[in-house]
C-alpha atoms as a PDB file:
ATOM      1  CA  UNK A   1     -23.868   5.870   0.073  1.00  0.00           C
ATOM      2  CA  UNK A   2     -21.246   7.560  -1.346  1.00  0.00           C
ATOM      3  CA  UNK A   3     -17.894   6.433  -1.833  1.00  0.00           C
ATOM      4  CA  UNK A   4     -14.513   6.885  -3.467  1.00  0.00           C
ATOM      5  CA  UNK A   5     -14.228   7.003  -7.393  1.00  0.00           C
ATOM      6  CA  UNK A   6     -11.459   5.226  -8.930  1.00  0.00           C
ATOM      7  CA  UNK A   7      -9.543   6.338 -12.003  1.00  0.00           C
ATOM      8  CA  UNK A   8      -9.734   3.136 -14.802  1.00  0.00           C
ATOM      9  CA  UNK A   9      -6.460   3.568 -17.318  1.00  0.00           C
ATOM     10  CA  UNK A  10      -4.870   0.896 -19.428  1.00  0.00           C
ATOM     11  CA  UNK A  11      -2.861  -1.904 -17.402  1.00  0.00           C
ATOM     12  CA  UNK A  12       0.325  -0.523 -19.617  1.00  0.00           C
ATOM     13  CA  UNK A  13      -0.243   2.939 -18.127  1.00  0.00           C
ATOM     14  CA  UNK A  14       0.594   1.359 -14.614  1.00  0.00           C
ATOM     15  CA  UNK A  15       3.579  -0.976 -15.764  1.00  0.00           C
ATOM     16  CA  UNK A  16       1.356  -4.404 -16.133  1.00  0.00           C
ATOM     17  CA  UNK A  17       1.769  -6.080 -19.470  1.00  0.00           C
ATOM     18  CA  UNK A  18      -1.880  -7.116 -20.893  1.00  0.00           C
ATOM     19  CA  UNK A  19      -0.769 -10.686 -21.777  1.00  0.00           C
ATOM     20  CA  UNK A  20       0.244 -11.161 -18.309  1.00  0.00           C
ATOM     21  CA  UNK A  21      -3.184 -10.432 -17.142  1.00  0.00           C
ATOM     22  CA  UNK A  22      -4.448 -12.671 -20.185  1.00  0.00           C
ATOM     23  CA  UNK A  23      -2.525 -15.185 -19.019  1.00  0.00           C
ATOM     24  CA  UNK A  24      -3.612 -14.782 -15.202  1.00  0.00           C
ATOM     25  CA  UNK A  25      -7.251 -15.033 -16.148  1.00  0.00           C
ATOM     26  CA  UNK A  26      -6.637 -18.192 -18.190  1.00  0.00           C
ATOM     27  CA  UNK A  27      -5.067 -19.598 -15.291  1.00  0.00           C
ATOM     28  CA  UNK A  28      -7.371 -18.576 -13.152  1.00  0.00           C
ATOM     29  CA  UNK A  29     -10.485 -20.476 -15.364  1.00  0.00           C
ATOM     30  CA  UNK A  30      -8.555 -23.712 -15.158  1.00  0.00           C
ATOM     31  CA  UNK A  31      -8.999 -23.814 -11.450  1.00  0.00           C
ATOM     32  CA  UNK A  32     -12.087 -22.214 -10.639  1.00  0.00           C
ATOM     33  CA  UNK A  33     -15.516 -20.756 -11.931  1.00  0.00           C
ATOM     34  CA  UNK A  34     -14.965 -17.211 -12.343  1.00  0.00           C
ATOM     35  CA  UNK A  35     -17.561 -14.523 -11.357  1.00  0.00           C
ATOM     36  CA  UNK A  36     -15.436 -11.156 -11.334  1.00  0.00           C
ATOM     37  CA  UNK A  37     -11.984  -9.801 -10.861  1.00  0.00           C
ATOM     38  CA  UNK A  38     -10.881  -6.345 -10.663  1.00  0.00           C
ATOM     39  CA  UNK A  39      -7.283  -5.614 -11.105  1.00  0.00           C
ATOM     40  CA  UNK A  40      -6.108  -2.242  -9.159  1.00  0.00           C
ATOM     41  CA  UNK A  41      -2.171  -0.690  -9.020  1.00  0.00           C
ATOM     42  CA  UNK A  42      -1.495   2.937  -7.599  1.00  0.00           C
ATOM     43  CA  UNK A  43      -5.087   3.375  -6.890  1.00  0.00           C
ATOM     44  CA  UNK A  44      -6.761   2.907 -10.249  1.00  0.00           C
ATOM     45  CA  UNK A  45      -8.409   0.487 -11.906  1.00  0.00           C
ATOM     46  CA  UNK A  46      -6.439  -0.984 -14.958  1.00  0.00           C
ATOM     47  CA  UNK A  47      -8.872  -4.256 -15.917  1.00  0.00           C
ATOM     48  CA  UNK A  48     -12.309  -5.702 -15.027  1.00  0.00           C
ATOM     49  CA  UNK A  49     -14.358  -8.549 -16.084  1.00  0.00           C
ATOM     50  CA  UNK A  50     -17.761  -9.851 -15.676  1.00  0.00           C
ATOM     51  CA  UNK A  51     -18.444 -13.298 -15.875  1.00  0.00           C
ATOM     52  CA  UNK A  52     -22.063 -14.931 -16.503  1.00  0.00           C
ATOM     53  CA  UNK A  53     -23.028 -17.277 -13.273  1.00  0.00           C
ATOM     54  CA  UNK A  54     -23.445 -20.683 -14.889  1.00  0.00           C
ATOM     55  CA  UNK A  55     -26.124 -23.267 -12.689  1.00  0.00           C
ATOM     56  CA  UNK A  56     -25.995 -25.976 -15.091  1.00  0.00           C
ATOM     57  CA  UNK A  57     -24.458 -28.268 -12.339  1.00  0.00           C
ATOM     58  CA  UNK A  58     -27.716 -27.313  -9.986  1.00  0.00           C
ATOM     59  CA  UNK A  59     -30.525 -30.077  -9.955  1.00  0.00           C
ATOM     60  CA  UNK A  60     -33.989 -28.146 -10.070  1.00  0.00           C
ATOM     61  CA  UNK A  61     -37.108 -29.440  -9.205  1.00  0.00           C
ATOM     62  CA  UNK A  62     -39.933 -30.264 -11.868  1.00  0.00           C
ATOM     63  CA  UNK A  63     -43.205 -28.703 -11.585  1.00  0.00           C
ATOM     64  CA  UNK A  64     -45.987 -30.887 -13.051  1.00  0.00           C
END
Protein backbone atom coordinates (compact mmCIF):
# COMPACT_ATOMS: atom_id res chain seq x y z
CA UNK A 1 0.00 0.00 0.00
CA UNK A 2 1.26 3.09 -0.78
CA UNK A 3 0.16 6.28 0.37
CA UNK A 4 0.76 10.00 0.75
CA UNK A 5 3.96 11.28 2.66
CA UNK A 6 3.55 14.10 4.91
CA UNK A 7 6.09 16.85 5.49
CA UNK A 8 6.84 16.97 9.68
CA UNK A 9 8.20 20.80 10.53
CA UNK A 10 8.15 22.52 13.87
CA UNK A 11 4.52 23.58 15.19
CA UNK A 12 6.13 27.37 15.08
CA UNK A 13 6.79 26.89 11.36
CA UNK A 14 2.88 26.60 10.89
CA UNK A 15 1.82 29.46 13.42
CA UNK A 16 1.05 26.98 16.60
CA UNK A 17 2.83 28.01 19.74
CA UNK A 18 4.52 24.73 21.44
CA UNK A 19 3.15 25.57 24.93
CA UNK A 20 -0.22 25.60 23.54
CA UNK A 21 0.16 22.11 22.38
CA UNK A 22 1.90 21.38 25.89
CA UNK A 23 -0.85 22.61 27.41
CA UNK A 24 -3.48 20.65 25.13
CA UNK A 25 -1.80 17.37 25.91
CA UNK A 26 -1.87 18.07 29.65
CA UNK A 27 -5.39 18.67 29.34
CA UNK A 28 -5.98 16.05 27.41
CA UNK A 29 -4.23 13.38 30.24
CA UNK A 30 -6.56 14.76 32.87
CA UNK A 31 -9.52 13.39 31.07
CA UNK A 32 -8.52 10.42 29.34
CA UNK A 33 -5.77 7.65 28.83
CA UNK A 34 -3.82 8.73 25.99
CA UNK A 35 -2.56 6.34 23.23
CA UNK A 36 -1.50 8.80 20.28
CA UNK A 37 -2.19 12.16 18.81
CA UNK A 38 -0.94 13.61 15.72
CA UNK A 39 -1.24 17.27 15.24
CA UNK A 40 -1.49 18.33 11.32
CA UNK A 41 -1.94 22.27 9.83
CA UNK A 42 -1.49 23.02 5.98
CA UNK A 43 -0.84 19.45 5.32
CA UNK A 44 2.15 18.64 7.48
CA UNK A 45 2.78 17.17 10.44
CA UNK A 46 3.99 19.64 13.23
CA UNK A 47 3.84 17.14 16.58
CA UNK A 48 3.36 13.43 17.43
CA UNK A 49 3.39 11.37 20.46
CA UNK A 50 3.37 7.84 21.44
CA UNK A 51 2.01 6.79 24.52
CA UNK A 52 2.73 3.27 26.32
CA UNK A 53 -0.81 1.23 26.69
CA UNK A 54 -1.06 0.80 30.45
CA UNK A 55 -3.40 -2.65 31.60
CA UNK A 56 -2.81 -2.27 35.15
CA UNK A 57 -6.64 -1.78 35.67
CA UNK A 58 -7.18 -5.38 33.71
CA UNK A 59 -7.78 -8.44 36.13
CA UNK A 60 -5.75 -11.48 34.61
CA UNK A 61 -6.22 -14.86 35.34
CA UNK A 62 -3.65 -17.00 37.47
CA UNK A 63 -2.18 -20.01 36.06
CA UNK A 64 -1.28 -22.58 38.74
Amino acid sequence: MTGKKFERTTPEAVGISSKSLERLIENLEQVTEMHGIVVMRHEKICAEGWWAVSYTHLTLPTIA
